[in-house]
Protein backbone atom coordinates (compact mmCIF):
# COMPACT_ATOMS: atom_id res chain seq x y z
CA UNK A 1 -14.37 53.43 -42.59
CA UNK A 2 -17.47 52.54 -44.95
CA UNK A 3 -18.79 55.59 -46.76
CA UNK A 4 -22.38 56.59 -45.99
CA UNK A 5 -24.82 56.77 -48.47
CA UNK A 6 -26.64 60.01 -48.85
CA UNK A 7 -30.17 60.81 -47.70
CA UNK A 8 -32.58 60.54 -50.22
CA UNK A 9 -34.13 63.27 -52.24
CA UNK A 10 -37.35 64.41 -50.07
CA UNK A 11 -40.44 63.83 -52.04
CA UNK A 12 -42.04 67.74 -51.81
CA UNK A 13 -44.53 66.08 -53.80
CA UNK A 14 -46.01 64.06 -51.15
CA UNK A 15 -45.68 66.31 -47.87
CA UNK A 16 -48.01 68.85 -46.50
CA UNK A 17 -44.76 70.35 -44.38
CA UNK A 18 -41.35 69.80 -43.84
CA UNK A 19 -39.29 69.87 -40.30
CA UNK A 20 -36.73 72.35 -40.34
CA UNK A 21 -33.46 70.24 -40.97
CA UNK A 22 -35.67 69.26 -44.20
CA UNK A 23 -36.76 72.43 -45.31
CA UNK A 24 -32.96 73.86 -45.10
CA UNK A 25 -32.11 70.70 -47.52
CA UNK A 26 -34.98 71.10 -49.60
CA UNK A 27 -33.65 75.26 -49.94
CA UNK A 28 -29.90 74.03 -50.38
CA UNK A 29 -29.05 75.78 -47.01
CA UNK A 30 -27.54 74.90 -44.05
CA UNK A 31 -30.19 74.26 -41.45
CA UNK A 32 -28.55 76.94 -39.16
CA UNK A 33 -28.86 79.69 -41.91
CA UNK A 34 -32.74 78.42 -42.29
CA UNK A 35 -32.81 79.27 -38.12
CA UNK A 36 -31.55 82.27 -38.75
CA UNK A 37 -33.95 83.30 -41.76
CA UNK A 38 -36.99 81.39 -39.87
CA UNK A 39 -38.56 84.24 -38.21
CA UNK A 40 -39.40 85.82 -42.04
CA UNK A 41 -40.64 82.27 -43.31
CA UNK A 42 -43.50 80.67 -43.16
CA UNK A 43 -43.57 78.51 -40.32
CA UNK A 44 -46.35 76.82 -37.74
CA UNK A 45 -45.57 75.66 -34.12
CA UNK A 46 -47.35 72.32 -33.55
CA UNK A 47 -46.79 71.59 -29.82
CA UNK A 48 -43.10 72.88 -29.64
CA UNK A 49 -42.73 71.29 -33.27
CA UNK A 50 -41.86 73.94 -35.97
CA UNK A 51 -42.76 72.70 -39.22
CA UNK A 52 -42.91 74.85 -43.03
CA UNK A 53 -45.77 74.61 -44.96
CA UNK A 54 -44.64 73.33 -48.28
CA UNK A 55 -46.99 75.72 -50.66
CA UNK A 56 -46.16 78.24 -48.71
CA UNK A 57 -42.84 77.89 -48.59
CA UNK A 58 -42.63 77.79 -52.31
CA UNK A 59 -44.73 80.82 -52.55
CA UNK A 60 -42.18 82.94 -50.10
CA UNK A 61 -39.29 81.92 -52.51
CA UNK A 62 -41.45 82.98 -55.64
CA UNK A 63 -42.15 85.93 -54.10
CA UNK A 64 -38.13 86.82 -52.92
CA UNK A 65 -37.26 85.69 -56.33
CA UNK A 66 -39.31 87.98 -58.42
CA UNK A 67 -38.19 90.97 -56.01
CA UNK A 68 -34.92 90.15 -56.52
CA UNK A 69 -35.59 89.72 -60.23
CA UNK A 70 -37.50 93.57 -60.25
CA UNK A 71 -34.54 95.38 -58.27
CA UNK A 72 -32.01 93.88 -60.86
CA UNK A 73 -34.23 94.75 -63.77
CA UNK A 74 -34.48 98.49 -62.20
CA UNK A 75 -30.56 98.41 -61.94
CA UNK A 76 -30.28 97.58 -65.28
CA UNK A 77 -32.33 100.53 -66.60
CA UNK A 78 -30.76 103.28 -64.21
CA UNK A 79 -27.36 101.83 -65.61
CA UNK A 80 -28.55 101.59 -69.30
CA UNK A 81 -30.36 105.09 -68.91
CA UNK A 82 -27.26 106.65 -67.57
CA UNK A 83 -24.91 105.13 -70.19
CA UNK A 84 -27.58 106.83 -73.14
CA UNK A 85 -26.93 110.06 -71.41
C-alpha cells in the first residue's frame, strides 16, 4: 500500500476563516477536542457552516496564553515568597 502524502501546511496568511477540521490542525489538536472547546472559541455559523475567524482565533490563544503565563508567574512568587519565609 502506497504511502499518502501529507496535507499541506494551511496558508493562515491568506484566509479570512478556517472550517473546523482546519482550525483543529492549524491549533495542533484533534478536531474532536476543537468540538469540544468550540463553544468558548470564536466561531460564526454561516448557513449551518461553522467557520473560525482567523484574527480572532489568534487573539483567543494570545489571550489563554498570557493567562496561563500570569497564573504561573503568581505561582512562582507565592512559592518563592514562602521559601524566603
Amino acid at each position: 500500500m502506497p504511502a499518502t502524502k501529507p496535507a499541506p501546511p494551511i496558508d493562515l496568511a491568506g484566509r479570512l476563516a478556517l472550517r473546523p477540521i482546519e482550525a483543529a490542525e492549524a491549533l495542533g489538536i484533534s478536531e474532536r477536542k476543537l468540538r469540544q472547546l468550540l463553544p468558548g472559541l470564536p466561531h460564526v455559523r454561516l448557513d449551518g457552516v461553522v467557520v473560525l475567524p482567523v484574527d480572532q482565533l489568534r487573539k483567543w490563544l494570545a489571550e489563554r496564553a498570557e493567562t496561563q503565563r500570569s497564573r504561573v508567574d503568581s505561582a512562582v512568587e507565592e512559592i518563592l515568597a514562602d521559601l524566603s519565609k
